[in-house]
N, C-alpha and C. Protein backbone atom coordinates (compact mmCIF):
# COMPACT_ATOMS: atom_id res chain seq x y z
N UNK A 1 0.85 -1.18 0.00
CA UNK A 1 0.00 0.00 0.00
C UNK A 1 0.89 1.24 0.00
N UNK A 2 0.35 1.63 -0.93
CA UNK A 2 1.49 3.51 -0.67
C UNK A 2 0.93 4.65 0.18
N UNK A 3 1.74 5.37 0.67
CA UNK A 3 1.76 6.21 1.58
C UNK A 3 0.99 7.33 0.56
N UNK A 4 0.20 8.04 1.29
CA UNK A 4 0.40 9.31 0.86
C UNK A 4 -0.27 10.35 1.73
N UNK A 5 -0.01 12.22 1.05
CA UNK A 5 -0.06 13.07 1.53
C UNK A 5 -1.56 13.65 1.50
N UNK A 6 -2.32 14.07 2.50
CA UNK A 6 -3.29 14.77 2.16
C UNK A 6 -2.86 16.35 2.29
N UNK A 7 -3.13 17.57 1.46
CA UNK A 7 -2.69 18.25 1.04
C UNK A 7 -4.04 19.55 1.22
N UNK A 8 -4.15 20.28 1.86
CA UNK A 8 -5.42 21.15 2.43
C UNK A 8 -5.22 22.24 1.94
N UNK A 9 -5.36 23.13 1.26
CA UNK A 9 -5.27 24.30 1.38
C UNK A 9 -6.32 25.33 1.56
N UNK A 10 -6.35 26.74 2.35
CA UNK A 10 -7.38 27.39 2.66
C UNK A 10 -7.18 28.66 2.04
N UNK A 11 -8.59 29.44 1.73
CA UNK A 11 -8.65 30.74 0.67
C UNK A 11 -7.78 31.95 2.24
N UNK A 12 -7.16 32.52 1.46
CA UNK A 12 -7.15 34.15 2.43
C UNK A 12 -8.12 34.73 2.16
N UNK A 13 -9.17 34.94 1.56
CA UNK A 13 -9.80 36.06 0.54
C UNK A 13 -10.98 35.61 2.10
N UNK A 14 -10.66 36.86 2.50
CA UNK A 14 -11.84 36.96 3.87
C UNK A 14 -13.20 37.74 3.14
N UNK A 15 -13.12 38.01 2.03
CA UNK A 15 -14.62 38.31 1.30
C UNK A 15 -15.45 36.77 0.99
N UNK A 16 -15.26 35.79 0.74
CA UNK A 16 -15.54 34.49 0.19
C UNK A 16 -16.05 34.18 1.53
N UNK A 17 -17.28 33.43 1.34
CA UNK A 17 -18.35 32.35 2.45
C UNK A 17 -18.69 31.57 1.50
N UNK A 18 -19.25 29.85 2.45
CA UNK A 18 -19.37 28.88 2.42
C UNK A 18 -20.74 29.10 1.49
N UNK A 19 -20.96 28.28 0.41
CA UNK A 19 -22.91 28.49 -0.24
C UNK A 19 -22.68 26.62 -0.06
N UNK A 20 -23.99 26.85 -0.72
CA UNK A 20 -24.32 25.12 -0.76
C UNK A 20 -25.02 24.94 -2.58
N UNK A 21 -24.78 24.04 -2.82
CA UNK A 21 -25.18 23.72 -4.37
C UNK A 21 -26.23 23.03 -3.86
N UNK A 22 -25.86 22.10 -2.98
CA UNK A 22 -27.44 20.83 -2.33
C UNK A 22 -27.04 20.70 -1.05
N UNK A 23 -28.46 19.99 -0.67
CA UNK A 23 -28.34 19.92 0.56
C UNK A 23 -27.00 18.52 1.36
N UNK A 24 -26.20 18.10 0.42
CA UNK A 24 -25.27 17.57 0.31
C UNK A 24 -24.07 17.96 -0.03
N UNK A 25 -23.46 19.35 -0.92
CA UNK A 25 -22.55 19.78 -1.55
C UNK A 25 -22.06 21.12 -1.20
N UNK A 26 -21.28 21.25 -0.90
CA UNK A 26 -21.02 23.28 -0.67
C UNK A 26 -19.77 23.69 -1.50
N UNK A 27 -19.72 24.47 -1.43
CA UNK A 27 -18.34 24.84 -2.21
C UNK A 27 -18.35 26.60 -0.96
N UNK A 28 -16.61 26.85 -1.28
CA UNK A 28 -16.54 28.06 -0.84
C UNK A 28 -16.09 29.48 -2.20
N UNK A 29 -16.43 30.49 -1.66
CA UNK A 29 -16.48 31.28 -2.63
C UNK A 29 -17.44 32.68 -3.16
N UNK A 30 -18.10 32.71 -4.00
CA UNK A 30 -18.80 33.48 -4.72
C UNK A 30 -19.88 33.27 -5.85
N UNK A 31 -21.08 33.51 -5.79
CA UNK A 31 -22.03 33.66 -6.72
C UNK A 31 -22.35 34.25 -8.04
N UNK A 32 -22.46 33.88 -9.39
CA UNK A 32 -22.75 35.11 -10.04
C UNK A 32 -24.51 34.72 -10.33
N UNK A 33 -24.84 36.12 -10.06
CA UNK A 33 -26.53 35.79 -9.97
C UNK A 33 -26.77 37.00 -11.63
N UNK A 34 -27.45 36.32 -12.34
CA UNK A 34 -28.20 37.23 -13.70
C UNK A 34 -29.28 37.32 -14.00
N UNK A 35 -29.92 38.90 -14.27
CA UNK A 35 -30.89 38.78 -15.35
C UNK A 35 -30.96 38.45 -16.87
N UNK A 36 -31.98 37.69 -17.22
CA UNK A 36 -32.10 37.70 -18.65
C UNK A 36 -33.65 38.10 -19.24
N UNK A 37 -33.76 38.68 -19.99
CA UNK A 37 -34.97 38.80 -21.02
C UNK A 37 -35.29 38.06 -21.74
N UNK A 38 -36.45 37.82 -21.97
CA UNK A 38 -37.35 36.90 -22.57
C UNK A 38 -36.61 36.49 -23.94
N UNK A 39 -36.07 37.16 -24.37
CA UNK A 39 -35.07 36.45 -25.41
C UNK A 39 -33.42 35.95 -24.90
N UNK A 40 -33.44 35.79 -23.65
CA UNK A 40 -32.28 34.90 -23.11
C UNK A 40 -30.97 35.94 -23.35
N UNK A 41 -31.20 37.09 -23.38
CA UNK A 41 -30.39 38.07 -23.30
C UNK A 41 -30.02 38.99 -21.98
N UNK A 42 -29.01 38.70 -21.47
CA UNK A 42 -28.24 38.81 -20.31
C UNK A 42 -28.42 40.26 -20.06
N UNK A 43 -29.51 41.23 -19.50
CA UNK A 43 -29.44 42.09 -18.50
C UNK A 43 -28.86 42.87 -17.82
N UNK A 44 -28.54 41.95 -17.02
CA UNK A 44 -27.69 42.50 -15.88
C UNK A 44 -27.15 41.37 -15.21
N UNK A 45 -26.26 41.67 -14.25
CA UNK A 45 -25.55 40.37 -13.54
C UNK A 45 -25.12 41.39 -12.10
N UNK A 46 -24.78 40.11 -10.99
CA UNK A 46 -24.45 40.69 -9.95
C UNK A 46 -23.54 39.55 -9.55
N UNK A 47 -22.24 40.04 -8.71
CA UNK A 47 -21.88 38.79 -8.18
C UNK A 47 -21.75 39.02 -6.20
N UNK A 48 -21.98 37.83 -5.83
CA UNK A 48 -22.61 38.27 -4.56
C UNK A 48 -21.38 36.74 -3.73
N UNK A 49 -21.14 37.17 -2.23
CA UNK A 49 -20.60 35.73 -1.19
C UNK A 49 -21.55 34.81 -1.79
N UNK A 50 -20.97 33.23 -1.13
CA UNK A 50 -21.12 31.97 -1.56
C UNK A 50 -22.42 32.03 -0.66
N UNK A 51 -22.90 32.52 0.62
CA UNK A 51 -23.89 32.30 1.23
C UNK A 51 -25.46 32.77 0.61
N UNK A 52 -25.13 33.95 -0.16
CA UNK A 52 -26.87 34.52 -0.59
C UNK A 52 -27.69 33.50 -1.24
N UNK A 53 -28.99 33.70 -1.08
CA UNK A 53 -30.06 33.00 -1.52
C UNK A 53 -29.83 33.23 -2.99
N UNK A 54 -30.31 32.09 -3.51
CA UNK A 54 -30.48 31.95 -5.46
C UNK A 54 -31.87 33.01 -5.01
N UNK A 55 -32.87 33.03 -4.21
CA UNK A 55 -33.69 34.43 -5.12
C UNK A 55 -33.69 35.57 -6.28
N UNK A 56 -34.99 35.82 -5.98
CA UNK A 56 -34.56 36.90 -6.77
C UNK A 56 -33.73 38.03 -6.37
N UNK A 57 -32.59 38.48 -6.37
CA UNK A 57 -31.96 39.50 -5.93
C UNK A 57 -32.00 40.84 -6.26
N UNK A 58 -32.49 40.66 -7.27
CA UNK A 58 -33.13 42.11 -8.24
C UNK A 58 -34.34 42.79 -7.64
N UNK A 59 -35.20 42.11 -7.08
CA UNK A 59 -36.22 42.79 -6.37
C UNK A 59 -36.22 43.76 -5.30
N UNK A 60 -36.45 45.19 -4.88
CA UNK A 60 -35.96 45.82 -3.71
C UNK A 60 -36.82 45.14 -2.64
């Protein structure tokens, strides 16, 4: 059997939080959340921490 190394590394970037893809999966990082128009034409975009809700974010 061979040896080996487990190898960890952690972000500095103290802007980046934990999101979840499922209720099984997370990743750390950042969101990009977009509008599109009815013809699938990109809007607007926002990019937001790994924690915000997929909502709608566009709404006040």
């Amino acid at each position: 059997m061979e040896d080996f190394t487990l190898e960890l590394s952690y972000s500095i970037d103290e802007d980046a939080r934990f999101g979840h893809k499922a209720e099984d999966s997370s990743f750390f990082g950042y969101k990009t959340h977009i509008a599109m128009s009815d013809e699938r034409i990109i809007t607007a975009s926002v990019v937001t921490t790994g924690e915000k809700n997929d909502g709608n974010i566009y709404r006040n």
